[in-house]
C-alpha atoms as a PDB file:
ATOM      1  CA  UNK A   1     -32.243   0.421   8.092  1.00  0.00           C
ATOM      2  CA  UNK A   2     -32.463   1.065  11.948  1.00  0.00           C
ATOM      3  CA  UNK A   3     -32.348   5.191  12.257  1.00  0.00           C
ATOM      4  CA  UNK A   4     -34.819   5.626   9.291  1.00  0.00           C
ATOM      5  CA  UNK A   5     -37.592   7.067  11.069  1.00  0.00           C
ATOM      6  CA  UNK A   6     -35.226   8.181  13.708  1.00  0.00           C
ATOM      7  CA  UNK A   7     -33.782  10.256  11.055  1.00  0.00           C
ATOM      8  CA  UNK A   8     -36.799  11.350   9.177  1.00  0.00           C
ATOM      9  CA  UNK A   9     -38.542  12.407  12.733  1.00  0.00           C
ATOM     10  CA  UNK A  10     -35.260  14.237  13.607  1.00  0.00           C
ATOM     11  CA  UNK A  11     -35.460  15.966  10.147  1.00  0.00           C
ATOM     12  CA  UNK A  12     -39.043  16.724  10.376  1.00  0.00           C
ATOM     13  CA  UNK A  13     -39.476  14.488   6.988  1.00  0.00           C
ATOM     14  CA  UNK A  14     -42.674  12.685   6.379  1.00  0.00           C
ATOM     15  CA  UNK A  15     -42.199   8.319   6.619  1.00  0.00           C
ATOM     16  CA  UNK A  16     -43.028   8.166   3.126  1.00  0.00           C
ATOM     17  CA  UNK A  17     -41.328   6.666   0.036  1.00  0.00           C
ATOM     18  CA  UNK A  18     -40.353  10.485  -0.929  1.00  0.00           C
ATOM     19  CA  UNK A  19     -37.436  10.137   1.483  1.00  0.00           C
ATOM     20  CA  UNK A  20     -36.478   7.550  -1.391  1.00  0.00           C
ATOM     21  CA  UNK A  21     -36.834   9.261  -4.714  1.00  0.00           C
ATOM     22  CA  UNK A  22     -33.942   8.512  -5.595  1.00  0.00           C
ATOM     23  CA  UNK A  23     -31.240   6.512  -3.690  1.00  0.00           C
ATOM     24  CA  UNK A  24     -27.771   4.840  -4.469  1.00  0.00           C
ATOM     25  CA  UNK A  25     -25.928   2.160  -2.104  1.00  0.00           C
ATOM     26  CA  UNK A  26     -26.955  -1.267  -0.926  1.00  0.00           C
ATOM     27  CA  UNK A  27     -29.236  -3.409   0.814  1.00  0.00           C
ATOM     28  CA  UNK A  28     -27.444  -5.442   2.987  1.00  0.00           C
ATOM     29  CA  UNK A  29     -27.186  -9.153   3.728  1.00  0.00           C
ATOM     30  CA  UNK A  30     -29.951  -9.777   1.208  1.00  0.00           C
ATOM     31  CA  UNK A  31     -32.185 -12.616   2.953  1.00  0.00           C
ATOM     32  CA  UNK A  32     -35.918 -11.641   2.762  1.00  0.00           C
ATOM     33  CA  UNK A  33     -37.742 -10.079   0.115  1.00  0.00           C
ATOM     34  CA  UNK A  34     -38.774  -6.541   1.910  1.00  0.00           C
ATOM     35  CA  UNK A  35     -42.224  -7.232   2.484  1.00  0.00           C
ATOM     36  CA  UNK A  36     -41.323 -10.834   4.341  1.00  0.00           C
ATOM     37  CA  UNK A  37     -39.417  -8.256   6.432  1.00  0.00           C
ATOM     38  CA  UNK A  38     -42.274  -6.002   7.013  1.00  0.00           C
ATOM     39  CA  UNK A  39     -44.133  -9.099   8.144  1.00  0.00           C
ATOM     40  CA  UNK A  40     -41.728  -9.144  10.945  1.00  0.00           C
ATOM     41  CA  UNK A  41     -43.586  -6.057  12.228  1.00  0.00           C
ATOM     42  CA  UNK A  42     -39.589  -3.889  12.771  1.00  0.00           C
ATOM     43  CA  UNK A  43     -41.366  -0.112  12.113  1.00  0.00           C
ATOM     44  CA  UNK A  44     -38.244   0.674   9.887  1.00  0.00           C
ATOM     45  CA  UNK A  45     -38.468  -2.217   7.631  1.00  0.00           C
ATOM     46  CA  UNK A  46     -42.535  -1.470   7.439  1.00  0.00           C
ATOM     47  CA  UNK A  47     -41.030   2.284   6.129  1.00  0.00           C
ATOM     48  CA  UNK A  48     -38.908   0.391   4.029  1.00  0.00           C
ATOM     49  CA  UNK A  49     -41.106  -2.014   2.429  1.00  0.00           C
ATOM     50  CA  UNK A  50     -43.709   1.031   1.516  1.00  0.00           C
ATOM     51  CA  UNK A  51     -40.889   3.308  -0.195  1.00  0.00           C
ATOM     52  CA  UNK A  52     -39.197   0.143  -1.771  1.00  0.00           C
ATOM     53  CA  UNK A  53     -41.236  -2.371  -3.565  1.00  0.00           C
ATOM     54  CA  UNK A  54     -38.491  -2.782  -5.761  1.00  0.00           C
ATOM     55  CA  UNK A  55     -34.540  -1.911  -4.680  1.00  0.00           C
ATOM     56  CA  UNK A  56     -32.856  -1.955  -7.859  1.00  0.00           C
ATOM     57  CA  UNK A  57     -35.841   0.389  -9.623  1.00  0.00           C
ATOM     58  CA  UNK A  58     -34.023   2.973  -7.548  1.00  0.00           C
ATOM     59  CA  UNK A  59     -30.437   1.730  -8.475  1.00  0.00           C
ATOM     60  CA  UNK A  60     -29.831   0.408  -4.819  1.00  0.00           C
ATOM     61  CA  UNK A  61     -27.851  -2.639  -5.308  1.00  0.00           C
ATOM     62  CA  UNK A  62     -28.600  -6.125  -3.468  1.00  0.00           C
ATOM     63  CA  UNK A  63     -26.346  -7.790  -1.455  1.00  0.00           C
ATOM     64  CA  UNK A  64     -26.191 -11.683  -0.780  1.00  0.00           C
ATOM     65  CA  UNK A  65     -24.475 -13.539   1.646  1.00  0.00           C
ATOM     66  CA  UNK A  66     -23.732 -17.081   3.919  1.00  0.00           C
ATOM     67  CA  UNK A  67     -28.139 -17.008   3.766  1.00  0.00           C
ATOM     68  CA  UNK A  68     -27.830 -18.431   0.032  1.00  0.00           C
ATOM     69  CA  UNK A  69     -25.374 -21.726   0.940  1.00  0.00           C
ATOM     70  CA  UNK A  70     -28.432 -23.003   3.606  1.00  0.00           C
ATOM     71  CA  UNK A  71     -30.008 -26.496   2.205  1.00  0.00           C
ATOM     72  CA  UNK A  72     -33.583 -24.611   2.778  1.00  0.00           C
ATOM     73  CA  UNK A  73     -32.493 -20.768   1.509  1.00  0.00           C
ATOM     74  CA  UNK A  74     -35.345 -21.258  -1.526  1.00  0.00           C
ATOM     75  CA  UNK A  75     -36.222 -17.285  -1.581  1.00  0.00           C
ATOM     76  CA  UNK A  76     -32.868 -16.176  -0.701  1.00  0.00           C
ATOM     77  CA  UNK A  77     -31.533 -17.862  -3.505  1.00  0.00           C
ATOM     78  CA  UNK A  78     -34.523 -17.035  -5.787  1.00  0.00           C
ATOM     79  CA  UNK A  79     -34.070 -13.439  -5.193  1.00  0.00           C
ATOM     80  CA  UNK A  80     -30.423 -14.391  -6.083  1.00  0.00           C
ATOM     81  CA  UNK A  81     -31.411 -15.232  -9.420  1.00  0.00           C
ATOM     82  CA  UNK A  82     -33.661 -12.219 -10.682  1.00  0.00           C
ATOM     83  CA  UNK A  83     -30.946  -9.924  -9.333  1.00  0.00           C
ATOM     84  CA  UNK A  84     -29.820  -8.071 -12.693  1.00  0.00           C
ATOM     85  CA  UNK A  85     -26.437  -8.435 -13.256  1.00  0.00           C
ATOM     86  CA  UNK A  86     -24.971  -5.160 -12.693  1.00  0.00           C
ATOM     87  CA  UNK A  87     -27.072  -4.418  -9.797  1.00  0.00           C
ATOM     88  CA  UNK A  88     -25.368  -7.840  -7.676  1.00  0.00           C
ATOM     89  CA  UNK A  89     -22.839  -7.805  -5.066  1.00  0.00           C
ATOM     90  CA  UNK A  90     -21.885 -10.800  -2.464  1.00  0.00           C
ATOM     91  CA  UNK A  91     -19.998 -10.350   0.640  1.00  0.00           C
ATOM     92  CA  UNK A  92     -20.037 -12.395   3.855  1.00  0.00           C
ATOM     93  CA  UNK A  93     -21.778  -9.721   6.080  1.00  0.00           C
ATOM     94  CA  UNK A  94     -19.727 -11.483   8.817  1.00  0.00           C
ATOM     95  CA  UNK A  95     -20.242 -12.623  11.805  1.00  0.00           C
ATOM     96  CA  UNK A  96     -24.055 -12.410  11.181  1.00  0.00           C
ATOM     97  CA  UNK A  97     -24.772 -14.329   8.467  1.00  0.00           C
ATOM     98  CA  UNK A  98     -22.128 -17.759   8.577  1.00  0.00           C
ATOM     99  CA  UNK A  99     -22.592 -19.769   5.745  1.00  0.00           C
ATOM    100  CA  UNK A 100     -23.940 -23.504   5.747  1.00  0.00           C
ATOM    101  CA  UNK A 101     -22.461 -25.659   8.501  1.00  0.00           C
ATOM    102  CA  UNK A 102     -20.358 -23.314  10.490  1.00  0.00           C
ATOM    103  CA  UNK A 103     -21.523 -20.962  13.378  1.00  0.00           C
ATOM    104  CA  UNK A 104     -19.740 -17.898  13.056  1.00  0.00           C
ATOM    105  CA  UNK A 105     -19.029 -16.043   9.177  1.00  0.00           C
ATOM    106  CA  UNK A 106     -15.711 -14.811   8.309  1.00  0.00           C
ATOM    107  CA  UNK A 107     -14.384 -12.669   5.531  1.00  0.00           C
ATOM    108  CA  UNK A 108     -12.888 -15.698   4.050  1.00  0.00           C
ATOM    109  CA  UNK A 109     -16.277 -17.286   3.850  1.00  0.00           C
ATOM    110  CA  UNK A 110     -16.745 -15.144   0.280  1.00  0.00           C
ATOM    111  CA  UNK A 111     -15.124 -17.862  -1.776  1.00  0.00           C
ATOM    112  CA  UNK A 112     -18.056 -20.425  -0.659  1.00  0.00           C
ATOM    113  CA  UNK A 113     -20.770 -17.872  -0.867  1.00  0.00           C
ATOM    114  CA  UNK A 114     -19.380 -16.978  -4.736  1.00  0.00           C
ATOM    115  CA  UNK A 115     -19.483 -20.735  -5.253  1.00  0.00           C
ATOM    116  CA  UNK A 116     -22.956 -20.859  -4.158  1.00  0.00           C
ATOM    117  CA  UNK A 117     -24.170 -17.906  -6.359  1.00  0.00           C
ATOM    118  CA  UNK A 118     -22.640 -19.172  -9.113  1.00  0.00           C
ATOM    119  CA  UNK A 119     -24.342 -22.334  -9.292  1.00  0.00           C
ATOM    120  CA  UNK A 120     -27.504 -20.780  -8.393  1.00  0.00           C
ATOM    121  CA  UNK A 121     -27.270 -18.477 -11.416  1.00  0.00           C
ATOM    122  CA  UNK A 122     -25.399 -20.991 -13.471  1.00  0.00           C
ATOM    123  CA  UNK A 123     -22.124 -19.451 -14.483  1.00  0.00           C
ATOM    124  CA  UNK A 124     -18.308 -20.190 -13.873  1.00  0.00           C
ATOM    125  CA  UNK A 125     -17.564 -18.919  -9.974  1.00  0.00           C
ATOM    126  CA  UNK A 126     -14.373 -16.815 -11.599  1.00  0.00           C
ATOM    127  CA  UNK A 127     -16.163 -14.588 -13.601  1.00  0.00           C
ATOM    128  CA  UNK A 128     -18.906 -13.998 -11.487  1.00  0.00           C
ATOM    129  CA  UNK A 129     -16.747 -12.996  -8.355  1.00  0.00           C
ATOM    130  CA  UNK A 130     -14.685 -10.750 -10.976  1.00  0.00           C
ATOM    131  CA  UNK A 131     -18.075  -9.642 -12.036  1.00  0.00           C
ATOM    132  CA  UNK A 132     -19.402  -8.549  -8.539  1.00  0.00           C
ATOM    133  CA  UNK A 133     -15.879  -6.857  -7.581  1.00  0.00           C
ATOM    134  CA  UNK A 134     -16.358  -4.973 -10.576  1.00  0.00           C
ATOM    135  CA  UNK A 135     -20.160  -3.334  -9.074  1.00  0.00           C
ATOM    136  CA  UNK A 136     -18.226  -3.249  -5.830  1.00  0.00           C
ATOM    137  CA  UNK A 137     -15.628  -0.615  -7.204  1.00  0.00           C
ATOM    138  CA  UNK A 138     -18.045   1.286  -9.249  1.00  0.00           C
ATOM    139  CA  UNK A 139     -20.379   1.837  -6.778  1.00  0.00           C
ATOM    140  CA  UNK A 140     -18.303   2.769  -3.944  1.00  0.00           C
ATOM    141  CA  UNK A 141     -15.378   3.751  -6.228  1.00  0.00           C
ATOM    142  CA  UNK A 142     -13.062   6.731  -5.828  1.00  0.00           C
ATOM    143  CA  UNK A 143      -9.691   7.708  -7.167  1.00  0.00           C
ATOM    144  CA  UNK A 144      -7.132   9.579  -5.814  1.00  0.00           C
ATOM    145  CA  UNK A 145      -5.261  10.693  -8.971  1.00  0.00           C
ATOM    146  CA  UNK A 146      -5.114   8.165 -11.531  1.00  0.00           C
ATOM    147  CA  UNK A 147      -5.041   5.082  -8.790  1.00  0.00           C
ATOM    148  CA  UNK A 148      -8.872   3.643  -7.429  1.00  0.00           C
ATOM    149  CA  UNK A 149      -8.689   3.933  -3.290  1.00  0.00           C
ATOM    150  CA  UNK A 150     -10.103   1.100  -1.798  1.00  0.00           C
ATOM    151  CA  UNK A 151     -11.688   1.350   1.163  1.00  0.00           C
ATOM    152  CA  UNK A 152     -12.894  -1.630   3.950  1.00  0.00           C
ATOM    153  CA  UNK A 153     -15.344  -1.575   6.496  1.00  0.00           C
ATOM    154  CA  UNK A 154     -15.453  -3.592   9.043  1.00  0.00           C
ATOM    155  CA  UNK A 155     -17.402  -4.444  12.669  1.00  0.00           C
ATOM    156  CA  UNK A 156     -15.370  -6.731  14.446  1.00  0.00           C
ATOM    157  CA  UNK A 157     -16.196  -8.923  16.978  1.00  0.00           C
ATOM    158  CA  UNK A 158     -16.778  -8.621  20.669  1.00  0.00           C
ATOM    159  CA  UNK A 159     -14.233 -11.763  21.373  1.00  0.00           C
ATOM    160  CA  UNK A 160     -10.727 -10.286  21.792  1.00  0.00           C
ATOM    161  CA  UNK A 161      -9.544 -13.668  20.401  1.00  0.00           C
ATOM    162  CA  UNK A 162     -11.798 -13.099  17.526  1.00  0.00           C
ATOM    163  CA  UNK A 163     -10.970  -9.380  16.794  1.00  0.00           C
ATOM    164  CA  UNK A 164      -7.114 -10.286  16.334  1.00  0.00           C
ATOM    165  CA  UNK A 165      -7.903 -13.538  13.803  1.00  0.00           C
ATOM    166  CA  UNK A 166     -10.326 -10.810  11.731  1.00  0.00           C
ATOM    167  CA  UNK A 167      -7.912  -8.046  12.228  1.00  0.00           C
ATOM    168  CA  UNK A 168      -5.089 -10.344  10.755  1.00  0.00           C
ATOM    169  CA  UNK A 169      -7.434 -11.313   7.800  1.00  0.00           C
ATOM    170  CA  UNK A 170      -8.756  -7.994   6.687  1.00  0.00           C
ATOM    171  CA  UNK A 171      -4.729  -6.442   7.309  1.00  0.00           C
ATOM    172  CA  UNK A 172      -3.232  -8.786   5.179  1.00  0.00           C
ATOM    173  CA  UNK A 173      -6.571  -8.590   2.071  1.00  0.00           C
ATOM    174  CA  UNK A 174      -5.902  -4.561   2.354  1.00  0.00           C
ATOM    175  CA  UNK A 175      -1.758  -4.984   2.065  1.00  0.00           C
ATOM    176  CA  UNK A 176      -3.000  -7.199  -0.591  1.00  0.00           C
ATOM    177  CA  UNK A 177      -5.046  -4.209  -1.927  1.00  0.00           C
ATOM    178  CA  UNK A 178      -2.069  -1.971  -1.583  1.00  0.00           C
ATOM    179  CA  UNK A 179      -0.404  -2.764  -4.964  1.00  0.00           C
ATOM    180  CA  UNK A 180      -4.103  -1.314  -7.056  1.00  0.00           C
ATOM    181  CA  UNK A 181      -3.579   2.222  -5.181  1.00  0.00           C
ATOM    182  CA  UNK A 182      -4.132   3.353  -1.641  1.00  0.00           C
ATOM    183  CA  UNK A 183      -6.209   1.632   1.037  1.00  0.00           C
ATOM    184  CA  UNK A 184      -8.286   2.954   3.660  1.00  0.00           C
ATOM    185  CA  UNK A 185      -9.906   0.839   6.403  1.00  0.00           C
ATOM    186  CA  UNK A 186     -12.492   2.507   8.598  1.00  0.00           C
ATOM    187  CA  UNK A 187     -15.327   0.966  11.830  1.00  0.00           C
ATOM    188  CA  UNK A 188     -16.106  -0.107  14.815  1.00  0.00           C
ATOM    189  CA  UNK A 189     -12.988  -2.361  16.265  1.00  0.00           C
ATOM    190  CA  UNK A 190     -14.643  -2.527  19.663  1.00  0.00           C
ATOM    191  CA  UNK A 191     -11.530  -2.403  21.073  1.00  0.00           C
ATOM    192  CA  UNK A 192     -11.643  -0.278  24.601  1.00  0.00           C
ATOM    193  CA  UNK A 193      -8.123  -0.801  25.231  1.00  0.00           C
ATOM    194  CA  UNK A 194      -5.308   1.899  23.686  1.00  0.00           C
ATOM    195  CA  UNK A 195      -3.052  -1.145  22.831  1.00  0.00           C
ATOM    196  CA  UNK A 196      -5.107  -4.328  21.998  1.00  0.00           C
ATOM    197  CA  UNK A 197      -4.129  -7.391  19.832  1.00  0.00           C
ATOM    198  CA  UNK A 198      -5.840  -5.890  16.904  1.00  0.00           C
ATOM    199  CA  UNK A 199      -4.162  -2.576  16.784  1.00  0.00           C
ATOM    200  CA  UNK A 200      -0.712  -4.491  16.425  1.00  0.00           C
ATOM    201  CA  UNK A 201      -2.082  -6.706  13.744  1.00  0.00           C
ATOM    202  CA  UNK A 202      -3.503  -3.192  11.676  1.00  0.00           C
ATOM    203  CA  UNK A 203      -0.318  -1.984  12.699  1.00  0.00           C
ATOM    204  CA  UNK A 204       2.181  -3.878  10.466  1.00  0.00           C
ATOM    205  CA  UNK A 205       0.609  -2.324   7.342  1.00  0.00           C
ATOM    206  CA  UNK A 206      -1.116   0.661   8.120  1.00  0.00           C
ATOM    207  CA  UNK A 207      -1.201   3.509  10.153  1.00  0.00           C
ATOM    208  CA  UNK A 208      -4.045   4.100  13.190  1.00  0.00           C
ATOM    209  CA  UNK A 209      -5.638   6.897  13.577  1.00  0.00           C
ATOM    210  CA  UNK A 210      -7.619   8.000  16.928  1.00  0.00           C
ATOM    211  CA  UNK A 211     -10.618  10.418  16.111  1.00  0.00           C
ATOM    212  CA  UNK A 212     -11.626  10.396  19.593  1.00  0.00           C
ATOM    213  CA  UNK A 213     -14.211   8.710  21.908  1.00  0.00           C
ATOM    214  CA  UNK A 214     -17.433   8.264  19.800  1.00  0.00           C
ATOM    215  CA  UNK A 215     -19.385   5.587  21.867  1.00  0.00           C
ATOM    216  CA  UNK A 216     -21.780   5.599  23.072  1.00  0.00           C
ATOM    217  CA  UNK A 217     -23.109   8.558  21.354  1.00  0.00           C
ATOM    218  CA  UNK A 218     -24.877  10.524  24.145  1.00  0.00           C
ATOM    219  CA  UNK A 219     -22.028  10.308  26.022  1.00  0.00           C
ATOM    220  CA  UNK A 220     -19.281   9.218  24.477  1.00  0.00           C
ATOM    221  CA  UNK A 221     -15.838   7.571  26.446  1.00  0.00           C
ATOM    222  CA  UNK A 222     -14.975   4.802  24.286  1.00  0.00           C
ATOM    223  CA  UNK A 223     -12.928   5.200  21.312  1.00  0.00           C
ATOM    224  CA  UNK A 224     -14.312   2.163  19.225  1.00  0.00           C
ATOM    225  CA  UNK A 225     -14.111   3.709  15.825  1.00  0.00           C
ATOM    226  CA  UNK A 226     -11.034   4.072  14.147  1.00  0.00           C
ATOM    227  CA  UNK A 227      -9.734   4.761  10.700  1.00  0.00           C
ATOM    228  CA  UNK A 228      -6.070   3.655   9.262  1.00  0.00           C
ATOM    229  CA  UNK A 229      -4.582   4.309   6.081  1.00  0.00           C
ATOM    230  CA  UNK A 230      -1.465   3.237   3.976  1.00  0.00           C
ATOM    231  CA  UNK A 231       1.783   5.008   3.331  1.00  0.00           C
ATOM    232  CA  UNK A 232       0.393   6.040   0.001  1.00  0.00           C
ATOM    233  CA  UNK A 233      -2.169   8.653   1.941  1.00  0.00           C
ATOM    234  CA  UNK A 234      -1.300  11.689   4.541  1.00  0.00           C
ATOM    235  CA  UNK A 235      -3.455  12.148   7.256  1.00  0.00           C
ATOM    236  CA  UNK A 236      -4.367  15.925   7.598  1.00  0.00           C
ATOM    237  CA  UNK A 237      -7.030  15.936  10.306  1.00  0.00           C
ATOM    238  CA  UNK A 238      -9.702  13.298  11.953  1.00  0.00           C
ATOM    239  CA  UNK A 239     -12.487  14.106  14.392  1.00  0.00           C
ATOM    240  CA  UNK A 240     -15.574  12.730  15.667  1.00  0.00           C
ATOM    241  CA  UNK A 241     -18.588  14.369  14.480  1.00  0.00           C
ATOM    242  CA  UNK A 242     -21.213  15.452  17.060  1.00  0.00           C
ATOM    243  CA  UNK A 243     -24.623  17.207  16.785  1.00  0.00           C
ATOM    244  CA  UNK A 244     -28.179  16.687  18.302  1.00  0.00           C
ATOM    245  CA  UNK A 245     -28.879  14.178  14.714  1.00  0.00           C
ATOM    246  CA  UNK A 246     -25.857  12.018  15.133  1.00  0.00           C
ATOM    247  CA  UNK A 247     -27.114  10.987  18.407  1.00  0.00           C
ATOM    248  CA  UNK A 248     -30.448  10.374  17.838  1.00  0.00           C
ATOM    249  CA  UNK A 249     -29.414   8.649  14.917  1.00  0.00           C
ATOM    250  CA  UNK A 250     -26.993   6.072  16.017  1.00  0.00           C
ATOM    251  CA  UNK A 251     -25.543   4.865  19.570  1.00  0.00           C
ATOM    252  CA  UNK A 252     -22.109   5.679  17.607  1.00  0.00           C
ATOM    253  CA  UNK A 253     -21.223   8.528  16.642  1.00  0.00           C
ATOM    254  CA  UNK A 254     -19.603   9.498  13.263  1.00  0.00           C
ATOM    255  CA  UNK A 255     -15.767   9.491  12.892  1.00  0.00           C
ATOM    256  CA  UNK A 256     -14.180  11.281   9.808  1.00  0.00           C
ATOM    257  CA  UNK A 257     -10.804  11.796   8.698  1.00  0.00           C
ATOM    258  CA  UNK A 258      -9.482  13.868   5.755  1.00  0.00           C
ATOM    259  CA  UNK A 259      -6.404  12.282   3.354  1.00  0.00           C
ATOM    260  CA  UNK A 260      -3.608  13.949   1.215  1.00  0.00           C
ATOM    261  CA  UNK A 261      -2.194  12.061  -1.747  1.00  0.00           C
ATOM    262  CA  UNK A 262       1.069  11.168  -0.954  1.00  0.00           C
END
């Protein structure tokens, strides 16, 4: 929620709740209701808590993660509960949000926060994670023909040692991926170097592509954000978007790429 009213000043929009009339996507890492956030004084969750009183009224989706495994997560979990059904997703929102008793999340942490969710809500863990993949793919669902692409974003880690050990986990869940259609995987590797630990572990299953340097956004020299797709996808162009809004919004700026089936 950072660049709201960076983005509604740039756009000469009021910092009202019309900005919101209608919105689709997902509030991420799901720990506070909105107005505990506004409590916290941030301007753009203050925005946020005026234009949302209620996420899913708007058909935003919530997203939970390690915050409802803590022995003491009472309103994370409650809000867990009183999530409708089709408007739930859970994720690990890695490294931020490590679930109860380690220090640092990783993707694989998803099993124990589906665990956790489904004994909050009482339900078999199975269905439930089936369940929640299921509003995963038809919210950010698209197809290329008759096959569903999947697509994974990622931030990884400033530790080179922890960038290869997440590389080597999200590689292997999108090769994994490969056999329900074609995979895309797209963010910020923070990776300076041209040939890094990470790249080789991408590397065994999909192809890299370099959009250019897009950080930081004012002036940009590192090429952090990448994008790599499968053999089932041809790469026709990729770029780095630039423009007075892209910088003000964001300290990186927007990569893009643009796929062929086949």
């Amino acid at each position: 929620m950072r660049p709201i009213a960076a983005l509604c000043d740039a756009l000469g929009l009021p910092r009202t709740g019309a900005l919101f009339s209608r919105a689709e996507g997902v509030v991420d890492g799901f720990a506070l209701t909105l107005e505990e956030r506004a409590q916290r004084g941030n301007e753009d969750d203050l925005l946020v808590a005026a234009a949302l009183p209620n996420p899913t009224d708007l058909g935003l989706h919530l997203a939970f993660g390690g915050a409802i495994t803590r022995p003491r997560a009472r309103r994370p979990v409650e809000a867990l509960k009183a999530t409708p059904a089709e408007r739930l997703l859970l994720e690990t929102d890695a490294p931020d949000q490590p679930v109860a008793g380690v220090t640092r999340g990783e993707p694989g942490d998803l099993v124990t926060v589906i665990r956790h969710a489904a004994a909050a809500r009482g339900v078999d863990a199975d269905p439930l994670g089936a369940a929640t993949m299921d509003n995963a793919l038809a919210l950010f669902g698209v197809r290329v023909g008759e096959a569903a692409l999947t697509v994974f974003g990622m931030h990884l880690d400033l530790s080179g040692l922890w960038r290869v050990r997440q590389a080597r986990t999200i590689a292997a869940l999108g090769a994994a991926a490969r056999a329900s259609g074609p995979v895309v995987l797209m963010g910020d590797l923070n990776e300076w170097r041209s040939v890094a630990g990470c790249f080789r572990e991408f590397g065994k299953h999909f192809t890299l592509l370099d959009p250019g340097p897009s950080f930081p956004s004012r002036r940009p020299l590192g090429r952090l954000d990448r994008i790599m797709h499968c053999d089932g996808l041809t790469a026709k162009d990729c770029g780095v978007h630039r423009s007075a809004l892209a910088t003000t919004a964001s300290d990186h700026l927007p990569v893009w790429a643009e796929f062929g089936a086949g």
